[in-house]
PDB file of N, CA and C in Angstrom:
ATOM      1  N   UNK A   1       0.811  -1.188   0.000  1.00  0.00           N
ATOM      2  CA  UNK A   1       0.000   0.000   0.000  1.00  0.00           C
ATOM      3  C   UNK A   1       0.859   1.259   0.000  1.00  0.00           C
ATOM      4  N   UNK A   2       1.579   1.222   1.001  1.00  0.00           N
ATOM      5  CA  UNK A   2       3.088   2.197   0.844  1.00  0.00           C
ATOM      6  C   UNK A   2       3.206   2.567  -0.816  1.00  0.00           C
ATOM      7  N   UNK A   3       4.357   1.543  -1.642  1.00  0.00           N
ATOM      8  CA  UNK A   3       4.386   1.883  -2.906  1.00  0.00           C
ATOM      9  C   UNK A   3       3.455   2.310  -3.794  1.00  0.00           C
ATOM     10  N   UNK A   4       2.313   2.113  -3.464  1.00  0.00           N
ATOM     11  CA  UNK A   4       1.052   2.394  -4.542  1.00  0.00           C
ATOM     12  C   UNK A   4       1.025   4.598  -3.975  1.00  0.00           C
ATOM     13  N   UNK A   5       1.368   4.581  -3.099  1.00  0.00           N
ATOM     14  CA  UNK A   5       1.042   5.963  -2.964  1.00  0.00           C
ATOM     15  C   UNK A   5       2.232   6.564  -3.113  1.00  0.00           C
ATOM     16  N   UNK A   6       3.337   6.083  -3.086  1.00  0.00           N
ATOM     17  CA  UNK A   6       4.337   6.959  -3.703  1.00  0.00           C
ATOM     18  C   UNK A   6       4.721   7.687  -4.921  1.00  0.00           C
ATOM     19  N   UNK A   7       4.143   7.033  -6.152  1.00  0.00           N
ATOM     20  CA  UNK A   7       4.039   7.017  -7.353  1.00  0.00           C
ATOM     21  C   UNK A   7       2.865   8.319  -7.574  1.00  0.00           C
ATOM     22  N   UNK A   8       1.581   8.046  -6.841  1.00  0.00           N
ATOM     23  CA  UNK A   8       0.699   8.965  -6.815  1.00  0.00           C
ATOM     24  C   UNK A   8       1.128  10.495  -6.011  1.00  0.00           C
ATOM     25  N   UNK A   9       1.744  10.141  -5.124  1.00  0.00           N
ATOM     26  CA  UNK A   9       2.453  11.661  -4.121  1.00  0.00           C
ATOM     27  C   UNK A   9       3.616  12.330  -5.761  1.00  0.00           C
ATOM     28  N   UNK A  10       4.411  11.438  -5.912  1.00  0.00           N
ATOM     29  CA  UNK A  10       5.583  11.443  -7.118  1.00  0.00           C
ATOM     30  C   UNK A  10       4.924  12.505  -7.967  1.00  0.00           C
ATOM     31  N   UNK A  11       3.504  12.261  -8.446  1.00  0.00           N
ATOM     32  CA  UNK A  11       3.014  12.903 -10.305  1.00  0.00           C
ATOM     33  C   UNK A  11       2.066  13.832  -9.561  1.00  0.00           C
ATOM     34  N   UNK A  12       1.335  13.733  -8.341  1.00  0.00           N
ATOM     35  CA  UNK A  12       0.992  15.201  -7.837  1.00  0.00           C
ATOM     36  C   UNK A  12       1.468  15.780  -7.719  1.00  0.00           C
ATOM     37  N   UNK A  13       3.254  15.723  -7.171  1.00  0.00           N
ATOM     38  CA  UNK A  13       4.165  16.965  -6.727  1.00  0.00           C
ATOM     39  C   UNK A  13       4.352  17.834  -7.715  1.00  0.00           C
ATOM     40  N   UNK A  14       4.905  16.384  -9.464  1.00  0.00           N
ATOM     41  CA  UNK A  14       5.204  16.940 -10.157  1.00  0.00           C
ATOM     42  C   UNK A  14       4.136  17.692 -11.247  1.00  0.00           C
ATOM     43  N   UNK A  15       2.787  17.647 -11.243  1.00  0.00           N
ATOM     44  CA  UNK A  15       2.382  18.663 -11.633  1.00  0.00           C
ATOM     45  C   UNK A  15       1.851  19.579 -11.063  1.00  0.00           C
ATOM     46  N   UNK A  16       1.807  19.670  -9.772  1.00  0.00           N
ATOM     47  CA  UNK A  16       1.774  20.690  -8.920  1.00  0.00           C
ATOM     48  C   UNK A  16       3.089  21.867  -9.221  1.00  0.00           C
ATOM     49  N   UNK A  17       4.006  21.188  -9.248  1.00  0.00           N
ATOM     50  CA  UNK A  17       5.365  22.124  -9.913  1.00  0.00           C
ATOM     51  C   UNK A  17       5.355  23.144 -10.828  1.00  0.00           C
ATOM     52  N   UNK A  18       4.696  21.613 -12.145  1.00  0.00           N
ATOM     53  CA  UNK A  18       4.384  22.468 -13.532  1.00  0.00           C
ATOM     54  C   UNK A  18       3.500  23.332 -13.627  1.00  0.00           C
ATOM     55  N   UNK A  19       2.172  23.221 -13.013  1.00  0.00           N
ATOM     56  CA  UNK A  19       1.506  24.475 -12.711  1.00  0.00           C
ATOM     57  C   UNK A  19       1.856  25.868 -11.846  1.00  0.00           C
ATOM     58  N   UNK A  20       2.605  25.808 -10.923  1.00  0.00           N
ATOM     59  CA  UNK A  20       3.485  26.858 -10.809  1.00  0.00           C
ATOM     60  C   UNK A  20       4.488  27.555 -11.401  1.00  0.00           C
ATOM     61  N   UNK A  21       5.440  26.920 -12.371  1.00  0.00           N
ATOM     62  CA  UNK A  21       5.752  26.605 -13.393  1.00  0.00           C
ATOM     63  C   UNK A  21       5.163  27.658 -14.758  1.00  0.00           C
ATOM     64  N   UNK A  22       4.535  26.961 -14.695  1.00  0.00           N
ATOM     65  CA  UNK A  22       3.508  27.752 -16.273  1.00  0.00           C
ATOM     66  C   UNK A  22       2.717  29.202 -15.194  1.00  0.00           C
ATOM     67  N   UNK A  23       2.388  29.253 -14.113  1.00  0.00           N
ATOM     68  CA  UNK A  23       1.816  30.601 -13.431  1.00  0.00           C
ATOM     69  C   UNK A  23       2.972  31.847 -13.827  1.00  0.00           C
ATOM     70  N   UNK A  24       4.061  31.366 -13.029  1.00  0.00           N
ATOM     71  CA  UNK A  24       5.210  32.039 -13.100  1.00  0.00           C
ATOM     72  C   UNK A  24       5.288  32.860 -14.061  1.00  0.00           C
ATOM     73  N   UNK A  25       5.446  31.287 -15.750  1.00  0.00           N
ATOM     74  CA  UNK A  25       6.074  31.796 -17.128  1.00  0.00           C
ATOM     75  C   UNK A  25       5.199  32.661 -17.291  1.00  0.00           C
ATOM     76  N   UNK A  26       3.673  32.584 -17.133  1.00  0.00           N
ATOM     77  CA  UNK A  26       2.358  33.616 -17.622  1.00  0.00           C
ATOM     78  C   UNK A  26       2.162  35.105 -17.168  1.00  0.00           C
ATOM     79  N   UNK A  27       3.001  34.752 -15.857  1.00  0.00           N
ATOM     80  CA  UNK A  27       2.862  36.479 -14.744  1.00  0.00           C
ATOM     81  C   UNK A  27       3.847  36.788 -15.161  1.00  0.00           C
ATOM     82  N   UNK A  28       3.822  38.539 -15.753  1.00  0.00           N
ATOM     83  CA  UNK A  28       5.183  39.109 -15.900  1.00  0.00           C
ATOM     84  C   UNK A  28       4.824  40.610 -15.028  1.00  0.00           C
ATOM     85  N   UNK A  29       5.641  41.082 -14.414  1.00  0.00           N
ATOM     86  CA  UNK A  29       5.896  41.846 -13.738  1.00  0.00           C
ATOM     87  C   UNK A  29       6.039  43.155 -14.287  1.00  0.00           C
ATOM     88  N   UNK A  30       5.901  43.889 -15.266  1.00  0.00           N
ATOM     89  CA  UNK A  30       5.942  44.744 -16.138  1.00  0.00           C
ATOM     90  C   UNK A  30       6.201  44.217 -17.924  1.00  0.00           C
ATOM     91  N   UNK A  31       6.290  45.619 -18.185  1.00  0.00           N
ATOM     92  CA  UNK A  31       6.454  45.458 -19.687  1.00  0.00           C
ATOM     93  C   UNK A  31       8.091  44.518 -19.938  1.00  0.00           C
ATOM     94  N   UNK A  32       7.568  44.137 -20.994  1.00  0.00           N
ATOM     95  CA  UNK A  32       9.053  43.242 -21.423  1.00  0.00           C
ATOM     96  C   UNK A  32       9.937  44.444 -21.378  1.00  0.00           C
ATOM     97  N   UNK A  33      11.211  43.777 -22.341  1.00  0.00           N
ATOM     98  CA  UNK A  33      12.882  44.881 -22.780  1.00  0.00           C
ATOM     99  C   UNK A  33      12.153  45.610 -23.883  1.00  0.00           C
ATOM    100  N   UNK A  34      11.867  44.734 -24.364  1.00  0.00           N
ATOM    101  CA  UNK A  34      11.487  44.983 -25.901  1.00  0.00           C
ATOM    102  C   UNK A  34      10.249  45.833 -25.851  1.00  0.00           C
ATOM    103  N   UNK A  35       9.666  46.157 -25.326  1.00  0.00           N
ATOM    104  CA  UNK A  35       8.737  46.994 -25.028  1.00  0.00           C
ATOM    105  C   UNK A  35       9.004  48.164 -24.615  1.00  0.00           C
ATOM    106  N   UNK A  36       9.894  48.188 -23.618  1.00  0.00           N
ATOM    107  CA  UNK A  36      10.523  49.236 -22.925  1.00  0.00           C
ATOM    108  C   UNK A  36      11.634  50.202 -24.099  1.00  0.00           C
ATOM    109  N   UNK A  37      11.818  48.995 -24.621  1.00  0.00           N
ATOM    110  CA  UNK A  37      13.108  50.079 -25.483  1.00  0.00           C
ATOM    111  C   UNK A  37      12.604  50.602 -27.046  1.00  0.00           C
ATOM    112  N   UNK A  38      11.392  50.090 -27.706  1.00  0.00           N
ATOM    113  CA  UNK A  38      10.785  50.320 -28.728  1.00  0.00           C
ATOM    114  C   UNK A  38       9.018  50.889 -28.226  1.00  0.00           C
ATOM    115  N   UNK A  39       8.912  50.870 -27.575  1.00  0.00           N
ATOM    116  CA  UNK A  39       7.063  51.219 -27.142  1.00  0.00           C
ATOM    117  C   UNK A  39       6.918  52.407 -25.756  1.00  0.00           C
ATOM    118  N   UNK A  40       7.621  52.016 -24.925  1.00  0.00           N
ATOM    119  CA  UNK A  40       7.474  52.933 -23.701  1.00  0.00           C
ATOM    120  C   UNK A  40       7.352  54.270 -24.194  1.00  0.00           C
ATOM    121  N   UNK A  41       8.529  54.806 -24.753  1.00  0.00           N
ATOM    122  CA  UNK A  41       8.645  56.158 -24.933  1.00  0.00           C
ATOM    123  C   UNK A  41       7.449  57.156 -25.274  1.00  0.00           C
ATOM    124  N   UNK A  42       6.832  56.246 -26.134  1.00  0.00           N
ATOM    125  CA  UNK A  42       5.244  56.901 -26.351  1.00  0.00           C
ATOM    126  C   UNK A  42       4.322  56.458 -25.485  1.00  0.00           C
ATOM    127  N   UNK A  43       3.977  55.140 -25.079  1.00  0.00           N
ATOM    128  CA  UNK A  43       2.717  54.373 -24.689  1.00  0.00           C
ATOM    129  C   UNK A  43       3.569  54.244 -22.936  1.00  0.00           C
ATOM    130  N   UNK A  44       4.471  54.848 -22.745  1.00  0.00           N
ATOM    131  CA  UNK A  44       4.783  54.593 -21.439  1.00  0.00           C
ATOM    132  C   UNK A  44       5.189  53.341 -20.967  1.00  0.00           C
ATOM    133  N   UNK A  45       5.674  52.761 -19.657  1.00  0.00           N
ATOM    134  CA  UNK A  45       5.903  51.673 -18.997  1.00  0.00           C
ATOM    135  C   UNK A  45       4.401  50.890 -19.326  1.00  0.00           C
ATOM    136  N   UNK A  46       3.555  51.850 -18.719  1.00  0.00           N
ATOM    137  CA  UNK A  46       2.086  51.575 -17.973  1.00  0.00           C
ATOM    138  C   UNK A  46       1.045  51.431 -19.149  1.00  0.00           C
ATOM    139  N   UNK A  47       1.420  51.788 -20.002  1.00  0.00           N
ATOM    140  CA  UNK A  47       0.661  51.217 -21.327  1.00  0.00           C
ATOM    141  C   UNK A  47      -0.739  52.333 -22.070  1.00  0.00           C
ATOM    142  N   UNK A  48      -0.182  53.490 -21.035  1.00  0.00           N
ATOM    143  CA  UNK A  48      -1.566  54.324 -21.024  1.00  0.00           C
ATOM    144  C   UNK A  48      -1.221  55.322 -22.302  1.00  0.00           C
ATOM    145  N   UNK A  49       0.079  55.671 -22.357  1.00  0.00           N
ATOM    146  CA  UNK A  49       0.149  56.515 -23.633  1.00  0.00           C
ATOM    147  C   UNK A  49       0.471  57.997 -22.898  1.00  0.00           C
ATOM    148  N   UNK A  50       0.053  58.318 -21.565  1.00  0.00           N
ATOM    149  CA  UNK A  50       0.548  59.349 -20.711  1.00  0.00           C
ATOM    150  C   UNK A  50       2.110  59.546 -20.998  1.00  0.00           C
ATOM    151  N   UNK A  51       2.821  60.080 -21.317  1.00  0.00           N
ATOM    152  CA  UNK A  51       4.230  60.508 -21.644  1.00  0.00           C
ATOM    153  C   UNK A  51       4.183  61.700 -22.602  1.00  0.00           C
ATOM    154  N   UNK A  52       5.056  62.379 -22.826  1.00  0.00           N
ATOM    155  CA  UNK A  52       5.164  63.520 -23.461  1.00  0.00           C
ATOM    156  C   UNK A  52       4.952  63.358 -24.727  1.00  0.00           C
ATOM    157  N   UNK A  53       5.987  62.661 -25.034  1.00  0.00           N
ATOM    158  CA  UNK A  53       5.651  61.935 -26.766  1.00  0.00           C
ATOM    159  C   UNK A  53       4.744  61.348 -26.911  1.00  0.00           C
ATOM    160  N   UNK A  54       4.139  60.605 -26.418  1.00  0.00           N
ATOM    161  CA  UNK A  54       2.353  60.099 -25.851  1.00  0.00           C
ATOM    162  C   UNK A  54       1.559  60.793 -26.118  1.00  0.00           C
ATOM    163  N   UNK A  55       1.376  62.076 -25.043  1.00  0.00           N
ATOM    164  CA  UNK A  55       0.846  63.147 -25.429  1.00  0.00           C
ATOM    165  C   UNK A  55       0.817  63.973 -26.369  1.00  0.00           C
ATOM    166  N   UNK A  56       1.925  64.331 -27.194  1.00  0.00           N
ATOM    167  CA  UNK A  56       2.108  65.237 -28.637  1.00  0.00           C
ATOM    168  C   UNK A  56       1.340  64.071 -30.159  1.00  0.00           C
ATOM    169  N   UNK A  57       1.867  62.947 -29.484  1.00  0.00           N
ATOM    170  CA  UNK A  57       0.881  61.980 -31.162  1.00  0.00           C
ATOM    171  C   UNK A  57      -0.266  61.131 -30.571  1.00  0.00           C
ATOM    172  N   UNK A  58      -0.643  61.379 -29.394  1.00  0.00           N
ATOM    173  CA  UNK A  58      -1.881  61.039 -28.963  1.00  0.00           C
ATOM    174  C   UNK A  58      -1.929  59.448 -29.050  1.00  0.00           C
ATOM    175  N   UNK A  59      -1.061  58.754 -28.752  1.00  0.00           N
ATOM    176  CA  UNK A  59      -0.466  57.097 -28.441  1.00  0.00           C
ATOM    177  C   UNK A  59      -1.405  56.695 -27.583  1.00  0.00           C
ATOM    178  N   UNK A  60      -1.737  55.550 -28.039  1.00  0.00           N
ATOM    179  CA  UNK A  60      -2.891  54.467 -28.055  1.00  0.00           C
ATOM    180  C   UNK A  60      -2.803  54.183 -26.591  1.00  0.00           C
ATOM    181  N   UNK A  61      -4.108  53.961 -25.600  1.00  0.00           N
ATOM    182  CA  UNK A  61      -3.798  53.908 -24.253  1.00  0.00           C
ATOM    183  C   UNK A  61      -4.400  51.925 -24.566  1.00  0.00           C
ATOM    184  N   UNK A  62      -3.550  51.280 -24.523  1.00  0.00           N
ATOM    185  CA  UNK A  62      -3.546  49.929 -24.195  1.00  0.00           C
ATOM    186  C   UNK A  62      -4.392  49.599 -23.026  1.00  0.00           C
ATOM    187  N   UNK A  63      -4.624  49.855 -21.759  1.00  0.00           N
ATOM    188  CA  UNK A  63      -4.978  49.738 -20.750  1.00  0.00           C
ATOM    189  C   UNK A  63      -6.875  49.790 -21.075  1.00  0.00           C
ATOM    190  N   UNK A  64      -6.820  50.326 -21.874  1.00  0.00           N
ATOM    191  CA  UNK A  64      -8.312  50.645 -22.856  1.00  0.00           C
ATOM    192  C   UNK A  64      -9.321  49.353 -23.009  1.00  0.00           C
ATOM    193  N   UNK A  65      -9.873  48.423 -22.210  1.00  0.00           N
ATOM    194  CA  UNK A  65     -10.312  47.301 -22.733  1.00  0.00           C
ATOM    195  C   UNK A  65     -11.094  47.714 -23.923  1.00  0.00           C
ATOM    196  N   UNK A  66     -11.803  48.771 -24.245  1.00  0.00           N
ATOM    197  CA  UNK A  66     -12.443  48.821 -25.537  1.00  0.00           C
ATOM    198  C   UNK A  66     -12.026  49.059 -26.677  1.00  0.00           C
ATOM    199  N   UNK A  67     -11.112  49.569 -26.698  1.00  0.00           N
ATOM    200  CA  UNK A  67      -9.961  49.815 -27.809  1.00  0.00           C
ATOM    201  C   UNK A  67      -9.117  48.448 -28.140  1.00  0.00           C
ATOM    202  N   UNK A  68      -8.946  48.051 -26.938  1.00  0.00           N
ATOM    203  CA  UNK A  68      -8.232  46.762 -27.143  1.00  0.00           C
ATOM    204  C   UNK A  68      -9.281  45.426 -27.638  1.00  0.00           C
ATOM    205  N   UNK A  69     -10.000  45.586 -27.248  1.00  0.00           N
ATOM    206  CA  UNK A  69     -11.221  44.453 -27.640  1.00  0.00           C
ATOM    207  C   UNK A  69     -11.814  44.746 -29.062  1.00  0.00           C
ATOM    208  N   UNK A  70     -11.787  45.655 -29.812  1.00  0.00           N
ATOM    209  CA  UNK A  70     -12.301  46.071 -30.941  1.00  0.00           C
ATOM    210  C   UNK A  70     -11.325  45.461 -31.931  1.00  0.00           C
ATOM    211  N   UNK A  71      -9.782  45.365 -31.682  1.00  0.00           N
ATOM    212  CA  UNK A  71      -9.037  44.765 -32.572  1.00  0.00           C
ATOM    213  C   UNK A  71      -8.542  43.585 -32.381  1.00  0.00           C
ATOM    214  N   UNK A  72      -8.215  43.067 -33.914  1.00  0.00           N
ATOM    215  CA  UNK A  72      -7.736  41.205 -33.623  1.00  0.00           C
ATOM    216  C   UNK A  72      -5.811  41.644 -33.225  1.00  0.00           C
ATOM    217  N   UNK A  73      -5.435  40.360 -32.945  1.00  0.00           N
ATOM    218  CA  UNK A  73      -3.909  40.610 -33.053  1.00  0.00           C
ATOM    219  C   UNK A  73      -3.590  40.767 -34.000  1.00  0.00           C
ATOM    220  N   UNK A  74      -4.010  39.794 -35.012  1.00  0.00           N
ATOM    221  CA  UNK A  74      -3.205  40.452 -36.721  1.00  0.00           C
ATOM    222  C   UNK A  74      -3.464  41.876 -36.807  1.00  0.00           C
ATOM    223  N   UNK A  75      -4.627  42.799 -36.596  1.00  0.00           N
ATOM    224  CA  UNK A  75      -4.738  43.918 -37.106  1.00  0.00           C
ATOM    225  C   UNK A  75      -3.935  44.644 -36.430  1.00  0.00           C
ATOM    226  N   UNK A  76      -3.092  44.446 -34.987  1.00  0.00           N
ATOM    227  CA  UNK A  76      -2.040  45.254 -34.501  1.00  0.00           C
ATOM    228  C   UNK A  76      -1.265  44.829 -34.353  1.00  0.00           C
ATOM    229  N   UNK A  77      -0.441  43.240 -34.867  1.00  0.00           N
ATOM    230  CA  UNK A  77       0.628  43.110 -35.776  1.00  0.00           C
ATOM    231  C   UNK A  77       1.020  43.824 -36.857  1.00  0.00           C
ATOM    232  N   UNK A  78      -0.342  44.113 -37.458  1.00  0.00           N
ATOM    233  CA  UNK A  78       0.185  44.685 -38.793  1.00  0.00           C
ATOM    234  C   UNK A  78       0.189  46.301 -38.555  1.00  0.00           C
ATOM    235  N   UNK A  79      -0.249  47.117 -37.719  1.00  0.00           N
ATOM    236  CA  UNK A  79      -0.379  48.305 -37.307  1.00  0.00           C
ATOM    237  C   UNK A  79       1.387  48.697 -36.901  1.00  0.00           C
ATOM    238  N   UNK A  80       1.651  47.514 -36.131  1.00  0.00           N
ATOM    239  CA  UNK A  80       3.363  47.906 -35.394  1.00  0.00           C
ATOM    240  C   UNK A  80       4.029  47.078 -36.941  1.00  0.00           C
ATOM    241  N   UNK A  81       4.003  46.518 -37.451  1.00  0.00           N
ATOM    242  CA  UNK A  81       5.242  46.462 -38.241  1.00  0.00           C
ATOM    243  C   UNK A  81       4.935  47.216 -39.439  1.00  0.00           C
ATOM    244  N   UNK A  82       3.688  47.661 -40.175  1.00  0.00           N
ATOM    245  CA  UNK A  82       3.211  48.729 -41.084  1.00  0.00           C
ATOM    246  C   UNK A  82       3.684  50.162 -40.512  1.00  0.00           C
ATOM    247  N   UNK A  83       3.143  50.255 -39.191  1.00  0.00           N
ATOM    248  CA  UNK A  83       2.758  51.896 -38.673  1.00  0.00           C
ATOM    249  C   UNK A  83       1.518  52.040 -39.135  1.00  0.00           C
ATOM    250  N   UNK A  84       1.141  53.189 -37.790  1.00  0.00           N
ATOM    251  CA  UNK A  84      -0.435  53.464 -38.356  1.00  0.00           C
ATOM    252  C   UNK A  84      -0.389  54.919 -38.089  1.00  0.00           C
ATOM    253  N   UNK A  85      -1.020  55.810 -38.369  1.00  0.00           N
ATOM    254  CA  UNK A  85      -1.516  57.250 -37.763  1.00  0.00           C
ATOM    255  C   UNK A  85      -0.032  58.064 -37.659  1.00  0.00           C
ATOM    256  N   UNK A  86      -0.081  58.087 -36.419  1.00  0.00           N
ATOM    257  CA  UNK A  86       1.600  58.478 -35.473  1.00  0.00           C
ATOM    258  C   UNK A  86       2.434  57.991 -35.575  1.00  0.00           C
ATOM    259  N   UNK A  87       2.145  56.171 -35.505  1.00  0.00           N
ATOM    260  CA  UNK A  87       3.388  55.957 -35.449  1.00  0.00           C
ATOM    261  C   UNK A  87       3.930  55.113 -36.269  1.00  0.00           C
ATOM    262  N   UNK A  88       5.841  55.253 -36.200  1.00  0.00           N
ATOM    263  CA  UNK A  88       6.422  54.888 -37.193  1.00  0.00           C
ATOM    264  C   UNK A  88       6.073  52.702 -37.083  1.00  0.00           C
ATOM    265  N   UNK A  89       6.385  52.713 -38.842  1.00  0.00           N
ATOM    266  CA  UNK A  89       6.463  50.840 -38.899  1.00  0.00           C
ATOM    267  C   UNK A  89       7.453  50.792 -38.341  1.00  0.00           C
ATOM    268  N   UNK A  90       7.694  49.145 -37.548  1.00  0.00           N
ATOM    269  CA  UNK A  90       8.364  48.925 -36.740  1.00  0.00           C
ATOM    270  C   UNK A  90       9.196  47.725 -37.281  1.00  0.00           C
ATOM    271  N   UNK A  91       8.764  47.101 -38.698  1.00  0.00           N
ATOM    272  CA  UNK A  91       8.400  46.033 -39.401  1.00  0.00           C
ATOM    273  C   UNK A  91      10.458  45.442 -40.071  1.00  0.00           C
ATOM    274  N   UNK A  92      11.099  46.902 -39.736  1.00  0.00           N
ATOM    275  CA  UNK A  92      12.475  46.651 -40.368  1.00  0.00           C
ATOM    276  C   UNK A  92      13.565  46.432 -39.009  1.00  0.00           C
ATOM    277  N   UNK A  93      13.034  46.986 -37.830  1.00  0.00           N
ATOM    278  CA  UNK A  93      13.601  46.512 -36.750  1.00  0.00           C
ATOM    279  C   UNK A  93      13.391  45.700 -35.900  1.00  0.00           C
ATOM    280  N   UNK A  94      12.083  45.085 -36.369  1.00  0.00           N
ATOM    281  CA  UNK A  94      11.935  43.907 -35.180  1.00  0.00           C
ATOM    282  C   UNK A  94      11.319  42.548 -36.243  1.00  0.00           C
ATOM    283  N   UNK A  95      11.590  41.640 -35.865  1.00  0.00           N
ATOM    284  CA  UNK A  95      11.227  40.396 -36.116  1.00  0.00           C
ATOM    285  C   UNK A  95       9.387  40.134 -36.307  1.00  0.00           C
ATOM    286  N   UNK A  96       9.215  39.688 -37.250  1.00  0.00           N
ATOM    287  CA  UNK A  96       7.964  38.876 -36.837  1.00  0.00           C
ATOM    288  C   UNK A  96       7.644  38.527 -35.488  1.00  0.00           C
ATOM    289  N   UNK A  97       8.358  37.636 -34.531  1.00  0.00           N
ATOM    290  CA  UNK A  97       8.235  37.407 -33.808  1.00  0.00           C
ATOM    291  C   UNK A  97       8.419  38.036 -32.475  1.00  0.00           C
ATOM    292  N   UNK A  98       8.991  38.869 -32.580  1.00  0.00           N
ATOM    293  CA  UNK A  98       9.230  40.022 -31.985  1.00  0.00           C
ATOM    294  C   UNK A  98       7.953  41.002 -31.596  1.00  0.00           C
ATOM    295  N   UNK A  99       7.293  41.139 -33.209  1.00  0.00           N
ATOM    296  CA  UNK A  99       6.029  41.853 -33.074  1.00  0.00           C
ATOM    297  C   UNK A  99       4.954  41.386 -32.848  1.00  0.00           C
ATOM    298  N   UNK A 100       4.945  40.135 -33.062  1.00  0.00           N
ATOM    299  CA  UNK A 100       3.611  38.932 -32.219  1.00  0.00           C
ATOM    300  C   UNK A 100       4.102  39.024 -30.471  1.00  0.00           C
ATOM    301  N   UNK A 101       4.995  38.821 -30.402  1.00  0.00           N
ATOM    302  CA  UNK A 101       5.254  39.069 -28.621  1.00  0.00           C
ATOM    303  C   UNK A 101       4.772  40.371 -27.944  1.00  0.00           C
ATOM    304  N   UNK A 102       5.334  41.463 -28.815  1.00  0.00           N
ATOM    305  CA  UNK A 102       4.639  42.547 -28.551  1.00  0.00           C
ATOM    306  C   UNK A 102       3.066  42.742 -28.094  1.00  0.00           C
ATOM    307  N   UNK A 103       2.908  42.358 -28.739  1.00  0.00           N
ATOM    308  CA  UNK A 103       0.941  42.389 -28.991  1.00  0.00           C
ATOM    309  C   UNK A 103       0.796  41.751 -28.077  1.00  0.00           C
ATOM    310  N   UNK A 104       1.076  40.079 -28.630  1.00  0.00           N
ATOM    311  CA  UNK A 104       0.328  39.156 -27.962  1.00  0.00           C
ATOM    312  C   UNK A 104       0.444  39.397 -25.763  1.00  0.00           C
ATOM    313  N   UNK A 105       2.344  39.640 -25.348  1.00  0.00           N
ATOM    314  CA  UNK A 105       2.432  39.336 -24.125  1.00  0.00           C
ATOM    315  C   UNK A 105       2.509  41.183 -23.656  1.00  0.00           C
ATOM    316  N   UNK A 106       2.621  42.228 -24.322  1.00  0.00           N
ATOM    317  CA  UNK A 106       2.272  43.875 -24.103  1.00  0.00           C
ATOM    318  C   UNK A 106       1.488  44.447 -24.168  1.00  0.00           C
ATOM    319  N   UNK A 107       0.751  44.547 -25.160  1.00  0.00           N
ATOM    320  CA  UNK A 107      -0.451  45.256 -25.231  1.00  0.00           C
ATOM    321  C   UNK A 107      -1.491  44.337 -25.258  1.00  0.00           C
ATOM    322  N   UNK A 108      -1.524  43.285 -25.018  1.00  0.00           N
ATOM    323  CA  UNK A 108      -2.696  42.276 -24.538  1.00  0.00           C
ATOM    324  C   UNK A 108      -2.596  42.409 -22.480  1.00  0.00           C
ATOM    325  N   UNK A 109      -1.237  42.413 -22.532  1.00  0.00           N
ATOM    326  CA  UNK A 109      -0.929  42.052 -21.455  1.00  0.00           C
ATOM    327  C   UNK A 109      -1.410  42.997 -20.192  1.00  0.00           C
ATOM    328  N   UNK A 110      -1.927  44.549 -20.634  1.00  0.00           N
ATOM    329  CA  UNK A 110      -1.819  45.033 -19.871  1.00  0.00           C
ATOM    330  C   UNK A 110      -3.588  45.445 -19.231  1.00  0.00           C
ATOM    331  N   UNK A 111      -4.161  44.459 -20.348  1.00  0.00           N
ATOM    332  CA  UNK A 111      -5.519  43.992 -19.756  1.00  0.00           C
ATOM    333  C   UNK A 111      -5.314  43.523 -18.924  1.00  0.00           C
ATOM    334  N   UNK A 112      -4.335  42.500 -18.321  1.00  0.00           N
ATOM    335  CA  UNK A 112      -4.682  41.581 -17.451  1.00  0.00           C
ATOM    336  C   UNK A 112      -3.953  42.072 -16.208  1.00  0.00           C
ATOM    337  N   UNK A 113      -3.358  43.395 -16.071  1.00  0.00           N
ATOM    338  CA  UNK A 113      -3.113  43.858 -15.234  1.00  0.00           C
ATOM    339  C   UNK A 113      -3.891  45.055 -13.647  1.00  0.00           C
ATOM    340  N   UNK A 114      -4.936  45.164 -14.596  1.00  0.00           N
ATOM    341  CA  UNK A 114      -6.176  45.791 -13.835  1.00  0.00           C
ATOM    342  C   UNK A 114      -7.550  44.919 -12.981  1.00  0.00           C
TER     343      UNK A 114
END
């Protein structure tokens, strides 16, 4: 009876782990690098668009669930590596993947911060 519950204690621990694990990878604590060093300057740390340069081209307040809910990710994939309005395409300095991270874990992300 011993051995029969060790095996079972064994694969609870270990996905008890992995779900902490994957919490961790999912919670980020602010904006990425890549955010910070290509997006902040206008849209701020905080995602609101409050900053000076923010303020002069009137930068998209992310924090916006309705603004943010009105668009798909492709349409602001293609907004940051095109450019839209204000601001410049982003499309020659950053990666595809780069600009899906953007979206997907930054300006998605900062829904899930309120």
């Amino acid at each position: 009876m011993k051995r029969a519950r060790i095996p079972a204690i064994t694969v609870f621990v270990l996905f008890a782990a992995a779900g902490v694990s994957l919490f961790a990878r999912d919670r980020q604590d602010g904006p990425s690098a890549l955010f910070k060093e290509y997006c902040a300057r206008c849209h701020g740390e905080d995602g609101t668009g409050n900053t000076p340069k923010g303020r002069q081209l009137m930068a998209r307040d992310f924090t916006d669930l309705e603004w943010r809910s009105a668009r798909s990710d492709a349409d602001m994939i293609k907004a940051v590596a095109r450019g839209s309005e204000n601001m410049p395409a982003f499309g020659k300095k950053l990666t595809p993947e780069e600009i899906e991270s953007l979206v997907k874990n930054d300006v998605r992300g900062f829904g899930k911060k309120k």
